[in-house]
C-alpha atoms as a PDB file:
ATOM      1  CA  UNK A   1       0.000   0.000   0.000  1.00  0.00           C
ATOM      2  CA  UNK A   2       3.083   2.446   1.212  1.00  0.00           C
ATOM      3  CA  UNK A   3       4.709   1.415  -2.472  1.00  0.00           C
ATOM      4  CA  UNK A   4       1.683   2.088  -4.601  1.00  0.00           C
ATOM      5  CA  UNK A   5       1.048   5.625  -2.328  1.00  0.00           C
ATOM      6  CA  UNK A   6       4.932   6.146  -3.257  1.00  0.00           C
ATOM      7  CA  UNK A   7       4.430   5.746  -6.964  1.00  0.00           C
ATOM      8  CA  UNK A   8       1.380   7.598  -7.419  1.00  0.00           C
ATOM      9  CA  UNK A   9       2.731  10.191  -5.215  1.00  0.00           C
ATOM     10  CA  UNK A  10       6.000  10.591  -7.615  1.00  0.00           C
ATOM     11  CA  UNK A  11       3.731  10.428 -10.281  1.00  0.00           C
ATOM     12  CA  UNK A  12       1.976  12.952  -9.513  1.00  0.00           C
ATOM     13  CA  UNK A  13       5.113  15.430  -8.829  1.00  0.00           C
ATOM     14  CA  UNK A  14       6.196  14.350 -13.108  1.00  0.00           C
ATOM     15  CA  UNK A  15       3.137  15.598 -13.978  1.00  0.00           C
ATOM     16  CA  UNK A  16       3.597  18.800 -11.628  1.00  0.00           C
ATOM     17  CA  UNK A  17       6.901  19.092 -13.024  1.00  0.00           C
ATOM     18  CA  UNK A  18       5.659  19.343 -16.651  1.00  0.00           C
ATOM     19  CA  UNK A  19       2.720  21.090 -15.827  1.00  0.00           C
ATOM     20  CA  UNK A  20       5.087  24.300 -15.076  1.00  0.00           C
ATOM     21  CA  UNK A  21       7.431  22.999 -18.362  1.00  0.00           C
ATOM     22  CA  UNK A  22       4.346  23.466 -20.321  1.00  0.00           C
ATOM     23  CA  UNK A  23       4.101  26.901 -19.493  1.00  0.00           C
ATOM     24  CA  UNK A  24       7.482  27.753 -21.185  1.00  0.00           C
ATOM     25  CA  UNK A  25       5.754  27.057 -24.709  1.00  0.00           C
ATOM     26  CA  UNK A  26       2.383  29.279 -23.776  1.00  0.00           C
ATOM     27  CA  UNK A  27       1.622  31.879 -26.514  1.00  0.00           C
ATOM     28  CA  UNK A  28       1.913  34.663 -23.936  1.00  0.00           C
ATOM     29  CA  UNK A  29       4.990  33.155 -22.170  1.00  0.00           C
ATOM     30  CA  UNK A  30       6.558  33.161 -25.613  1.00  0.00           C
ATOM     31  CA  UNK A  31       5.794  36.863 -26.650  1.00  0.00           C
ATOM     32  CA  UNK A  32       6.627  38.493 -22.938  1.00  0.00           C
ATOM     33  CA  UNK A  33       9.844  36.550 -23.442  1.00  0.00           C
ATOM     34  CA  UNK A  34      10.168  37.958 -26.829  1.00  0.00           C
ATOM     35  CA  UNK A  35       9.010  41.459 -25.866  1.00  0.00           C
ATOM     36  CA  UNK A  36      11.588  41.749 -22.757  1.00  0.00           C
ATOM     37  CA  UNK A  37      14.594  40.520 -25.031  1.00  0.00           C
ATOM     38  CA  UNK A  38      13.765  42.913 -27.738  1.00  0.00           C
ATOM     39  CA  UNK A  39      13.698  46.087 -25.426  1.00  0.00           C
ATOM     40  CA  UNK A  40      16.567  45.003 -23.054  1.00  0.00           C
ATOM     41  CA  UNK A  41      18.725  42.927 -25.722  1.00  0.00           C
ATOM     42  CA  UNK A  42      20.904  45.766 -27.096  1.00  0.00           C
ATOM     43  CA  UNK A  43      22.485  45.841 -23.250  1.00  0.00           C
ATOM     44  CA  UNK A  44      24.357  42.732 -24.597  1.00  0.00           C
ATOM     45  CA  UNK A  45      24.826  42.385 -28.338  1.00  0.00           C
ATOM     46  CA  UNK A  46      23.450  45.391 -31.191  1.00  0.00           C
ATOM     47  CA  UNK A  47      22.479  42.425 -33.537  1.00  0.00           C
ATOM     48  CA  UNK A  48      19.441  40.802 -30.349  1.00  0.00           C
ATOM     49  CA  UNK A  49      16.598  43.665 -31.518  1.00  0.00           C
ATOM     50  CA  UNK A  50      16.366  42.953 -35.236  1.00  0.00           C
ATOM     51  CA  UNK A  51      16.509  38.705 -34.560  1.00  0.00           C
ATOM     52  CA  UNK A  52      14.209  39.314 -31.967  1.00  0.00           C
ATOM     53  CA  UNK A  53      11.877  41.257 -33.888  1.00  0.00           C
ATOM     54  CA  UNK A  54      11.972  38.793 -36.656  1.00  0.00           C
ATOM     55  CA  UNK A  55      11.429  36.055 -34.453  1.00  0.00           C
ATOM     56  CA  UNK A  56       8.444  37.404 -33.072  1.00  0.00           C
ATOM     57  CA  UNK A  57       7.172  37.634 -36.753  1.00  0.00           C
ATOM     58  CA  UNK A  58       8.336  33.806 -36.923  1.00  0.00           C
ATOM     59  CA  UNK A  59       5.738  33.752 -33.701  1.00  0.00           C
ATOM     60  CA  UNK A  60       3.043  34.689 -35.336  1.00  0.00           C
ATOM     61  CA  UNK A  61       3.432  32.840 -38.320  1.00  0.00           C
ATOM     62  CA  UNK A  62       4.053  29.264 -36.417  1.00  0.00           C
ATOM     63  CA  UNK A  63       0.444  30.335 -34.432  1.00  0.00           C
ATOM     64  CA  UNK A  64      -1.415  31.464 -37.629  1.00  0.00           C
ATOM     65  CA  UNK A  65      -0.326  27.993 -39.846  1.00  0.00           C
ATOM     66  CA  UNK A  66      -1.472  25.911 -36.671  1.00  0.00           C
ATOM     67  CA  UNK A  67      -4.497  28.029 -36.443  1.00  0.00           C
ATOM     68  CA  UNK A  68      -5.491  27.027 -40.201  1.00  0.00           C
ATOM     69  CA  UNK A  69      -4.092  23.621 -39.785  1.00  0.00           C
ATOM     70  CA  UNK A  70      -6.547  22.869 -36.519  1.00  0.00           C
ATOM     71  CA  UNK A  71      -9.412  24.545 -37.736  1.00  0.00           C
ATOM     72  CA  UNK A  72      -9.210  22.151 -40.978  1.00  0.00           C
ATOM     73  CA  UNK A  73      -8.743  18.484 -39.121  1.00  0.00           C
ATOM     74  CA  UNK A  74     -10.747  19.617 -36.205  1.00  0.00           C
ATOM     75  CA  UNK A  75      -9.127  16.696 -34.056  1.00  0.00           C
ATOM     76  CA  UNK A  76     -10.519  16.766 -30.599  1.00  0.00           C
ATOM     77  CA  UNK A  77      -7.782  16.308 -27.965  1.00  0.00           C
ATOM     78  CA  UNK A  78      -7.513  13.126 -26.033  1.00  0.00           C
ATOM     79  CA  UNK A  79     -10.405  12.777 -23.144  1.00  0.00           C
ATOM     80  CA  UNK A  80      -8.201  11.182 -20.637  1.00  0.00           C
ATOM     81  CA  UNK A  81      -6.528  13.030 -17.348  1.00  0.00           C
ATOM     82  CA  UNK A  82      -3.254  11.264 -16.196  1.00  0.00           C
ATOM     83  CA  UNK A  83      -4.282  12.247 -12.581  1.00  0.00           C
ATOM     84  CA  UNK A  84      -6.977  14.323 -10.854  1.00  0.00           C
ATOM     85  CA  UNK A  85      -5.970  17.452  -9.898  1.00  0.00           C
ATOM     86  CA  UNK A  86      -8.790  17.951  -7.046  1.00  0.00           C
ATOM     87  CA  UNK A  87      -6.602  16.096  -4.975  1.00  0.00           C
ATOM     88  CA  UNK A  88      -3.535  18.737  -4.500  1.00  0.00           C
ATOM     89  CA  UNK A  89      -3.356  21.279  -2.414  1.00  0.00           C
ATOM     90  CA  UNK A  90      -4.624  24.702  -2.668  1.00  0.00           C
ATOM     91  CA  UNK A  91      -3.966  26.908  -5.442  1.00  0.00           C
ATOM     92  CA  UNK A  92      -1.979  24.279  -7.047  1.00  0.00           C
ATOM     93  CA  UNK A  93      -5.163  22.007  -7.833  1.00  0.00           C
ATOM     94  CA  UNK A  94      -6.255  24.883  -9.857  1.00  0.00           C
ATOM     95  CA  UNK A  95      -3.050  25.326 -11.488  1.00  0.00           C
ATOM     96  CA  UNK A  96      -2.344  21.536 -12.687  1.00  0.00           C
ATOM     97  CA  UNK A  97      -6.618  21.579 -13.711  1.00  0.00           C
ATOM     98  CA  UNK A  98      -5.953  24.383 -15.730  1.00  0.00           C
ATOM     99  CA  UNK A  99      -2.847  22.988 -17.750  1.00  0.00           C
ATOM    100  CA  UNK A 100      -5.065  20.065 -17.927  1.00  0.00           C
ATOM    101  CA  UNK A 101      -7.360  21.162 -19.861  1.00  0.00           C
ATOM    102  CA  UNK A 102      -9.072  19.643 -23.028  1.00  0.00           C
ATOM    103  CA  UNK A 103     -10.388  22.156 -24.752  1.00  0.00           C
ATOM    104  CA  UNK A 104      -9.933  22.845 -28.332  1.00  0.00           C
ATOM    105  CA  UNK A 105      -8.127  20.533 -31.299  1.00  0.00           C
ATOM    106  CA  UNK A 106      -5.255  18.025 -31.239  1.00  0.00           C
ATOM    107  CA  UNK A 107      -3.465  18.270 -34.486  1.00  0.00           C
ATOM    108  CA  UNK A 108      -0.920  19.535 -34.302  1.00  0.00           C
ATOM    109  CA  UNK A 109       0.501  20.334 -31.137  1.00  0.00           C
ATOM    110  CA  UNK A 110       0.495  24.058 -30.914  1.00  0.00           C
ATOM    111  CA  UNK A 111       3.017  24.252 -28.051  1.00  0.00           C
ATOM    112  CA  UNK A 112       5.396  21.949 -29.605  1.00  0.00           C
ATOM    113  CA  UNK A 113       5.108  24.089 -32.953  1.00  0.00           C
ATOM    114  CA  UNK A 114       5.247  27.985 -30.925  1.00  0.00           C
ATOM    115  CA  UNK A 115       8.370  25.970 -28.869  1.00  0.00           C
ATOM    116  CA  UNK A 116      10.405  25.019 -32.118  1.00  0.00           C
ATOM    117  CA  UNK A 117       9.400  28.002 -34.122  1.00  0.00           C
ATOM    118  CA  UNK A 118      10.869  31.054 -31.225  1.00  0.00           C
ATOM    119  CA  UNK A 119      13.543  28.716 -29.602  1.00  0.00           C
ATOM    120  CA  UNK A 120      14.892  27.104 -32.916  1.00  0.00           C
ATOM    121  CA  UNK A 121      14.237  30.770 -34.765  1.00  0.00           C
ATOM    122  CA  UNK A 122      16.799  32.199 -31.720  1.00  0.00           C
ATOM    123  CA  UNK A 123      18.997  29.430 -31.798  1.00  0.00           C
ATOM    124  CA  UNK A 124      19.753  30.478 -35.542  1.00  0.00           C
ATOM    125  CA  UNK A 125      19.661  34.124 -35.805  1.00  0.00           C
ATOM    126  CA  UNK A 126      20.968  35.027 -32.499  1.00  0.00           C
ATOM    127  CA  UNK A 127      24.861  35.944 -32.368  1.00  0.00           C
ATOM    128  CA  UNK A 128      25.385  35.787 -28.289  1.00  0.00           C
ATOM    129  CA  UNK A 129      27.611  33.119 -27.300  1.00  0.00           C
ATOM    130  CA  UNK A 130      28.396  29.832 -29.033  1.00  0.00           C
ATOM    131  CA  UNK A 131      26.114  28.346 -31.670  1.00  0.00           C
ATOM    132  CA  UNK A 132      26.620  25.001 -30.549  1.00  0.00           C
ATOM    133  CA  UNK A 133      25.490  25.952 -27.065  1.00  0.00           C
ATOM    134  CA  UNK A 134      22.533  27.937 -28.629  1.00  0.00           C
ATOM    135  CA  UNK A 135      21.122  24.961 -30.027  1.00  0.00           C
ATOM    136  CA  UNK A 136      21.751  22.959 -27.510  1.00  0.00           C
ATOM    137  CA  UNK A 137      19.849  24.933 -25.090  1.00  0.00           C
ATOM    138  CA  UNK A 138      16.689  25.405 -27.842  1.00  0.00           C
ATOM    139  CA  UNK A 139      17.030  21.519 -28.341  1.00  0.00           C
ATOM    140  CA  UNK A 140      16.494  20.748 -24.968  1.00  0.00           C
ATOM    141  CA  UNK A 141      13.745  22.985 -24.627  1.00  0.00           C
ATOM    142  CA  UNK A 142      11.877  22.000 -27.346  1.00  0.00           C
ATOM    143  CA  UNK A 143      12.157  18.323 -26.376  1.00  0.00           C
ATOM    144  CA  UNK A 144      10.977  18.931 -22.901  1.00  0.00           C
ATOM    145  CA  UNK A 145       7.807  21.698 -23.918  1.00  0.00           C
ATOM    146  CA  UNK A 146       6.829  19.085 -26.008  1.00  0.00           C
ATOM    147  CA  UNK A 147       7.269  15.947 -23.812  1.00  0.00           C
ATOM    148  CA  UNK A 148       5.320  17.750 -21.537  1.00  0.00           C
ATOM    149  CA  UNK A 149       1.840  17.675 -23.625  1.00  0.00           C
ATOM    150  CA  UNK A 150       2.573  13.798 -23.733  1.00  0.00           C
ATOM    151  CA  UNK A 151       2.895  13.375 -20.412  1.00  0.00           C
ATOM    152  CA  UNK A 152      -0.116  16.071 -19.536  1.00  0.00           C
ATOM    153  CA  UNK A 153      -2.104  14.086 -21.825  1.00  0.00           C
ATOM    154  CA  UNK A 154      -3.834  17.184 -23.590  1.00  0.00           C
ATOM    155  CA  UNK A 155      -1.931  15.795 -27.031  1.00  0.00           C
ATOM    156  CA  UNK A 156      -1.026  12.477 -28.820  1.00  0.00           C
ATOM    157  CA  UNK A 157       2.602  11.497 -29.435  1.00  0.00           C
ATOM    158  CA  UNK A 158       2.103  12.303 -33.399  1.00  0.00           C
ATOM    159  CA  UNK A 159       0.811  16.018 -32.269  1.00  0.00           C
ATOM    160  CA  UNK A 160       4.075  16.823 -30.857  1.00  0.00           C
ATOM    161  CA  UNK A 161       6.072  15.097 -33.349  1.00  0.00           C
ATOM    162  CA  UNK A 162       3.905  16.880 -36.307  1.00  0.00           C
ATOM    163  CA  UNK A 163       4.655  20.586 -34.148  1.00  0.00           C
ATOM    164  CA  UNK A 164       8.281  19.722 -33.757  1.00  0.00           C
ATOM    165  CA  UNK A 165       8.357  18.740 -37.401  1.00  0.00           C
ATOM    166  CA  UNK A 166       6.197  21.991 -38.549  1.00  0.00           C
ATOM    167  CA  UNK A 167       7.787  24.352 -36.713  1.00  0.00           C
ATOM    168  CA  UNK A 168      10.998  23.248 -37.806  1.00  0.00           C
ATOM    169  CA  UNK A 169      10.022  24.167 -41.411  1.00  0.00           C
ATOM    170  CA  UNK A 170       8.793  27.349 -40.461  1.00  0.00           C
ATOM    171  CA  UNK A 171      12.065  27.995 -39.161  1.00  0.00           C
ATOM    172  CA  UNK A 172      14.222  27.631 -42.203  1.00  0.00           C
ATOM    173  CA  UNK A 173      11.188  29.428 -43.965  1.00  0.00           C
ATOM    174  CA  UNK A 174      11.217  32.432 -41.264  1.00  0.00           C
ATOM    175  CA  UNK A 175      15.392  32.481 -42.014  1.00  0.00           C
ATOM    176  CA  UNK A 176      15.335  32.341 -45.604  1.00  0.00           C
ATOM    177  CA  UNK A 177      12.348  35.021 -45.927  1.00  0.00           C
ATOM    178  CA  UNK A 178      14.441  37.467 -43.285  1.00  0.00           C
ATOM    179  CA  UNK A 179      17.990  37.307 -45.010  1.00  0.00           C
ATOM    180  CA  UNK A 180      18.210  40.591 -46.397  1.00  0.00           C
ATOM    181  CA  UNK A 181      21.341  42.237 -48.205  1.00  0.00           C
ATOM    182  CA  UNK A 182      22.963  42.814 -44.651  1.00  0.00           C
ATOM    183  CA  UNK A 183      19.945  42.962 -42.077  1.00  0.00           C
ATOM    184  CA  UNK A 184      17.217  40.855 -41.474  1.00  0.00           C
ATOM    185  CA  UNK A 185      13.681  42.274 -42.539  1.00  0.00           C
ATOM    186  CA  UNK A 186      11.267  41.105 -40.239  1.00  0.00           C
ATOM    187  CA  UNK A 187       8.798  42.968 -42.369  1.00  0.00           C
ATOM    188  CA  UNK A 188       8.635  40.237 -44.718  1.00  0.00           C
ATOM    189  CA  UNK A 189       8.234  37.584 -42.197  1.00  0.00           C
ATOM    190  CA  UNK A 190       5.163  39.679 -40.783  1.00  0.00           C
ATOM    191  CA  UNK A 191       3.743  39.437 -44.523  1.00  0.00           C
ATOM    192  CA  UNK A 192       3.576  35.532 -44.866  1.00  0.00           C
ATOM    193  CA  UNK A 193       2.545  35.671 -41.645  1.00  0.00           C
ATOM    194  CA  UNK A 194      -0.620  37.575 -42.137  1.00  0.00           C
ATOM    195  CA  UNK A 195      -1.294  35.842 -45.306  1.00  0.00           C
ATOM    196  CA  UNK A 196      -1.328  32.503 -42.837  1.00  0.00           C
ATOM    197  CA  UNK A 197      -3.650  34.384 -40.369  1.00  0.00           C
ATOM    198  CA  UNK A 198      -5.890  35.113 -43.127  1.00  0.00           C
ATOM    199  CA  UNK A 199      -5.914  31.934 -44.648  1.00  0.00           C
ATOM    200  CA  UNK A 200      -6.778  30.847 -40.911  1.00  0.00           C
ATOM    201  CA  UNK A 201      -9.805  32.998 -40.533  1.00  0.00           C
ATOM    202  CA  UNK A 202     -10.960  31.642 -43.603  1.00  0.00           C
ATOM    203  CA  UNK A 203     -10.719  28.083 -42.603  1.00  0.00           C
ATOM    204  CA  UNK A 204     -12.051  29.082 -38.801  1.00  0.00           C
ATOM    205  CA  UNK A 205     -14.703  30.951 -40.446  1.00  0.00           C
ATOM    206  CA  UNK A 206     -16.011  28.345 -42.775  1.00  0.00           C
ATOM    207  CA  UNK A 207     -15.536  25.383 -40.135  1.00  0.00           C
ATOM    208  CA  UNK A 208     -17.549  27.431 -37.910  1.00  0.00           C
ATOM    209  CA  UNK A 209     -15.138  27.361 -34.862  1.00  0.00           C
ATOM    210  CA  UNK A 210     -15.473  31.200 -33.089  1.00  0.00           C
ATOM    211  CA  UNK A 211     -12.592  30.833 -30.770  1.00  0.00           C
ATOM    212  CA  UNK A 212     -10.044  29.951 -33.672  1.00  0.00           C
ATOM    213  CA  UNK A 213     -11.896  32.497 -35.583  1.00  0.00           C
ATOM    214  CA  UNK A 214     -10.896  35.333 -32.791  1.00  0.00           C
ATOM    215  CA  UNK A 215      -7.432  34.383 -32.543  1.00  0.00           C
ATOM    216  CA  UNK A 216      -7.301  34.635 -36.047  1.00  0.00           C
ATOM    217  CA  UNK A 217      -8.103  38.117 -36.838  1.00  0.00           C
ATOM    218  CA  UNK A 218      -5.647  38.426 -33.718  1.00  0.00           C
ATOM    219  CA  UNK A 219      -2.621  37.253 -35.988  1.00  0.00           C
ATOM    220  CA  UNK A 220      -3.811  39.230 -38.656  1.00  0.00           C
ATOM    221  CA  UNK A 221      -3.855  42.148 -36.262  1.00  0.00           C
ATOM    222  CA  UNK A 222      -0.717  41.110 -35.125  1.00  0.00           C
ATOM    223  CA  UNK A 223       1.118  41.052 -38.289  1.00  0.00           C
ATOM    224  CA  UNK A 224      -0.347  44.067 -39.802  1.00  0.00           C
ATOM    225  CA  UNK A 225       1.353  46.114 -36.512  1.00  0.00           C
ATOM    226  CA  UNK A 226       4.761  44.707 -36.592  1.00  0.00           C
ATOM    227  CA  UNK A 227       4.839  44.589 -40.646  1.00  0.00           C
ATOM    228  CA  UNK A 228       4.052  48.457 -40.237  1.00  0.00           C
ATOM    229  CA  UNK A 229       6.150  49.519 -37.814  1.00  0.00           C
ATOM    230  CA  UNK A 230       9.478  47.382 -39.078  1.00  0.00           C
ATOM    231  CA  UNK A 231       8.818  48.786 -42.734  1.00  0.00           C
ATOM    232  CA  UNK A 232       8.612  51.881 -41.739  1.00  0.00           C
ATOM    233  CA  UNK A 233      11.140  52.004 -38.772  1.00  0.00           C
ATOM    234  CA  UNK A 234      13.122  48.906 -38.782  1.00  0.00           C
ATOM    235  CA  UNK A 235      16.498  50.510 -39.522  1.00  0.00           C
ATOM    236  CA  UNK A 236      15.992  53.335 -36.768  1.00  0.00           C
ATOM    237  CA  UNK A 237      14.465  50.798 -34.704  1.00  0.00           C
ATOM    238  CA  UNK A 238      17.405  48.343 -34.941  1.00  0.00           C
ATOM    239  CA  UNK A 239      20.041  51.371 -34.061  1.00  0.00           C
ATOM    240  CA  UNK A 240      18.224  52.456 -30.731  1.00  0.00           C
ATOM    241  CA  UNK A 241      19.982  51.903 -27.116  1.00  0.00           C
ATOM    242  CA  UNK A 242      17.802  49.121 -24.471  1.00  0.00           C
ATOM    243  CA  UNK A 243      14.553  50.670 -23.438  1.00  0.00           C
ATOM    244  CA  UNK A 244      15.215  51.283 -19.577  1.00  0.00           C
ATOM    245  CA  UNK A 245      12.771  49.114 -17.155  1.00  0.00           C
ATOM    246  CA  UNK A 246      10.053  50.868 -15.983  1.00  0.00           C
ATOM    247  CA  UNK A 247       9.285  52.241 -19.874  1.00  0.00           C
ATOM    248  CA  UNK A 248       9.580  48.422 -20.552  1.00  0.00           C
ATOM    249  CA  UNK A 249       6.929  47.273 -17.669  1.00  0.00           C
ATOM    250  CA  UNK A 250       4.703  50.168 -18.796  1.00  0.00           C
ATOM    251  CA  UNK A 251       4.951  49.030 -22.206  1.00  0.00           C
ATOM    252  CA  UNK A 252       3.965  45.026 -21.144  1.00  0.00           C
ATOM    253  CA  UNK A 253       1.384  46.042 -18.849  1.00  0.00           C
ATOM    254  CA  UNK A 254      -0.150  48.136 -21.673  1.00  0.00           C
ATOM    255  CA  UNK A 255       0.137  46.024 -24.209  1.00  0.00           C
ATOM    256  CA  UNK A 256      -0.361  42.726 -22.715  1.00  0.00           C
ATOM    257  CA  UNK A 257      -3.983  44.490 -21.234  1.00  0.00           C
ATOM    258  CA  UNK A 258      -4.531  45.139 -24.929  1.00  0.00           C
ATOM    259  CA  UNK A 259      -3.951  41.364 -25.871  1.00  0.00           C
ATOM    260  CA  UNK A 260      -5.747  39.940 -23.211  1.00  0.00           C
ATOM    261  CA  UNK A 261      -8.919  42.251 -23.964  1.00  0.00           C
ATOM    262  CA  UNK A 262      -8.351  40.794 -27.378  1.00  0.00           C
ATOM    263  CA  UNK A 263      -7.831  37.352 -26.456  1.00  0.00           C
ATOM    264  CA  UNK A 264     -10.425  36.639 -24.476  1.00  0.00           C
ATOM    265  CA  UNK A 265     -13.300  37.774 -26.426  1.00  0.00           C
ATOM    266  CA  UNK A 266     -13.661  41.317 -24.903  1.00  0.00           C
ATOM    267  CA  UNK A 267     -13.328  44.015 -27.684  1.00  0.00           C
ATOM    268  CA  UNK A 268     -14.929  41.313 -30.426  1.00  0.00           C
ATOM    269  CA  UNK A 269     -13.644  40.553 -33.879  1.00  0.00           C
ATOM    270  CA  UNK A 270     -12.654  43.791 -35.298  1.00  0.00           C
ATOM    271  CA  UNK A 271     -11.445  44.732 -31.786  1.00  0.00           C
ATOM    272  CA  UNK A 272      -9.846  41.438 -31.913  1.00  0.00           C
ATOM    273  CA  UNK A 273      -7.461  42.597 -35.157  1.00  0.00           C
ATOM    274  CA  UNK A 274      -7.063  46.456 -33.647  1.00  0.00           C
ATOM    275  CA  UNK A 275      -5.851  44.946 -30.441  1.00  0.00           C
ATOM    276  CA  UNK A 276      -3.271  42.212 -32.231  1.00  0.00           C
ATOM    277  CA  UNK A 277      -1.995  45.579 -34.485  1.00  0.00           C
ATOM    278  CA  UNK A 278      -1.736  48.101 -31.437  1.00  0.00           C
ATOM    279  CA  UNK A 279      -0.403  46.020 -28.818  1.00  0.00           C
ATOM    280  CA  UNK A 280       2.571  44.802 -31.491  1.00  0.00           C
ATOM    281  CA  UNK A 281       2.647  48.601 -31.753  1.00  0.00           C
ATOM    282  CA  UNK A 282       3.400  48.993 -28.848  1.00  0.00           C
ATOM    283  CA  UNK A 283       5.637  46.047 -28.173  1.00  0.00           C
ATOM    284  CA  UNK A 284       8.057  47.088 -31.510  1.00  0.00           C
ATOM    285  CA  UNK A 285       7.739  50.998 -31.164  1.00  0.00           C
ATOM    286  CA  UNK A 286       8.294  51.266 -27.478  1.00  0.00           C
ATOM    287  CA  UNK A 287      12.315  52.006 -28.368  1.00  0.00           C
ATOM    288  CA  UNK A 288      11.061  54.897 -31.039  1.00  0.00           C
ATOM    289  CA  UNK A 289       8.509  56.315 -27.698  1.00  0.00           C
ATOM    290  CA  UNK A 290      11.005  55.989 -25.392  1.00  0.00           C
ATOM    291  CA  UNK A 291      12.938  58.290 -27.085  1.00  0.00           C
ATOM    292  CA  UNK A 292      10.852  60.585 -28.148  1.00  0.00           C
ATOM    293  CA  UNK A 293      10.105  61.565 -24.940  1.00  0.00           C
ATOM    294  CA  UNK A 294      13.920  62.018 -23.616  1.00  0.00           C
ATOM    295  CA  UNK A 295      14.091  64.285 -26.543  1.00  0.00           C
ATOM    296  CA  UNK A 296      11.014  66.246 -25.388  1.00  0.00           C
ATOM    297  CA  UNK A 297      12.345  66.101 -21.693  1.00  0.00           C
ATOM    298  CA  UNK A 298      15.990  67.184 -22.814  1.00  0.00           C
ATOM    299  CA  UNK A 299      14.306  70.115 -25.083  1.00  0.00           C
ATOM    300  CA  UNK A 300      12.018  71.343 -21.742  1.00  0.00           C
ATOM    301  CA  UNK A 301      15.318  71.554 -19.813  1.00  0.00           C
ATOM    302  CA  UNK A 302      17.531  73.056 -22.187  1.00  0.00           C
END
């Protein structure tokens, strides 16, 4: 009795364990990580705001293809829990329930595609440190983001092998589309990746499935903004100094209120697209505001 307690006990701490690995590979988890290394990144290397911003367009376009690609197969996710959450303690229950959840399609696994899409997309166009190490670090990443749908249950084996696989290609795509003359254009990533969005409220729209439908327009919304801004401000953009911390946690609080509104059904469909477009705005432009205003400071004190 002591053994089998022991065993479901450990058991139970894996699927803890993945539980917070999961949330590594969570759209939002993804983009704040994106957002803080493309204001902060120039503190370490001048090249870390241009990759950044192109992965970010990489971003969108991994979510947008899996968008159209789920909304087409419609593949419900697998009904089984590996163990019931009601039993742990406190706010954790509610935690583990939540990454536990069912809800929405299988195929392919979104996490495992987002994962491979921004860590493999970094791995590549990053120049900090040694590439071997930089892939090494995205590898193991990947593998473990999406292990951890496996072992959480909320995918089949093939959905994470089909995301790793996807997301993979989207990579190499993302790269190839970015390689400018001597800087990357994340402008042109943005494109295809608005052209997938679109494609992906198509497919939502004629499937019937709202929710996909949403985060559709979102993308779209999404890579309308950061196609904009990096068209029209890229080089500038790419040349500004590390936007100092409290304009960056203005700038996340402001535009991650603007995604959520978006996200969860708040401000509707077209609000849905005007929030995707304004809070990339706001996440790519912050450098641009930041110093606008020391200019206008500088000017009142002179």
């Amino acid at each position: 009795m002591g053994t089998a307690t022991l065993l479901i006990s450990g058991f139970e701490l894996a699927v803890i364990a993945f539980a917070f690995v999961t949330l590594l590979g969570d759209a939002w988890a993804l983009f704040v990580g994106l957002a803080v290394g493309y204001w902060l990144g120039p503190r370490f290397d001048a090249t870390t705001r241009p990759a950044a911003a192109t992965v970010i367009g990489v971003a969108t376009l991994a979510l947008a293809v899996v968008l159209a690609v789920k909304s087409s197969t419609a593949i419900p996710r697998p009904a089984a829990m590996p163990i019931d959450p009601a039993g742990l303690p406190g706010g954790l229950a509610g935690f583990v329930a939540g990454e536990l959840d069912s809800a929405g399609f299988s195929f392919p696994s979104g996490h495992a595609t987002g994962a491979t899409a921004v860590y493999g997309s970094l791995a590549v166009l990053l120049t900090i440190g040694r590439r071997r190490w930089r892939y090494l670090i995205a590898g193991t990443a990947i593998g473990l983001i999406s292990l951890s749908r496996v072992v959480l249950e909320v995918h089949y084996p093939r959905d994470s092998i089909a995301g790793i696989l996807l997301g993979g290609l989207l990579v190499a795509v993302g790269a190839a589309v970015a390689r400018g003359d001597d800087h990357l254009r994340a402008d042109r990533v943005f494109l295809l990746a608005g052209i997938a969005a679109g494609i992906g409220v198509v497919v939502a729209w004629v499937g019937g499935h709202a929710e996909e439908l949403r985060h559709g327009m979102i993308g779209v919304g999404t890579a309308l903004g950061g196609g904009g801004v990096w068209y029209r401000y890229g080089e500038q953009l790419a040349g500004e100094p590390a936007v100092s911390i409290p304009v960056a946690a203005g700038g996340l609080a402001v535009a991650g209120g603007v995604w959520i509104g978006a996200y969860e059904g708040v401000l509707g469909l077209a609000g849905a697209l005007v929030g995707g477009a304004v809070g990339t705005v706001i996440i790519l432009g912050l450098p641009l505001i930041e110093q606008w205003r020391k200019k206008d400071r500088n000017a009142e004190s002179a």
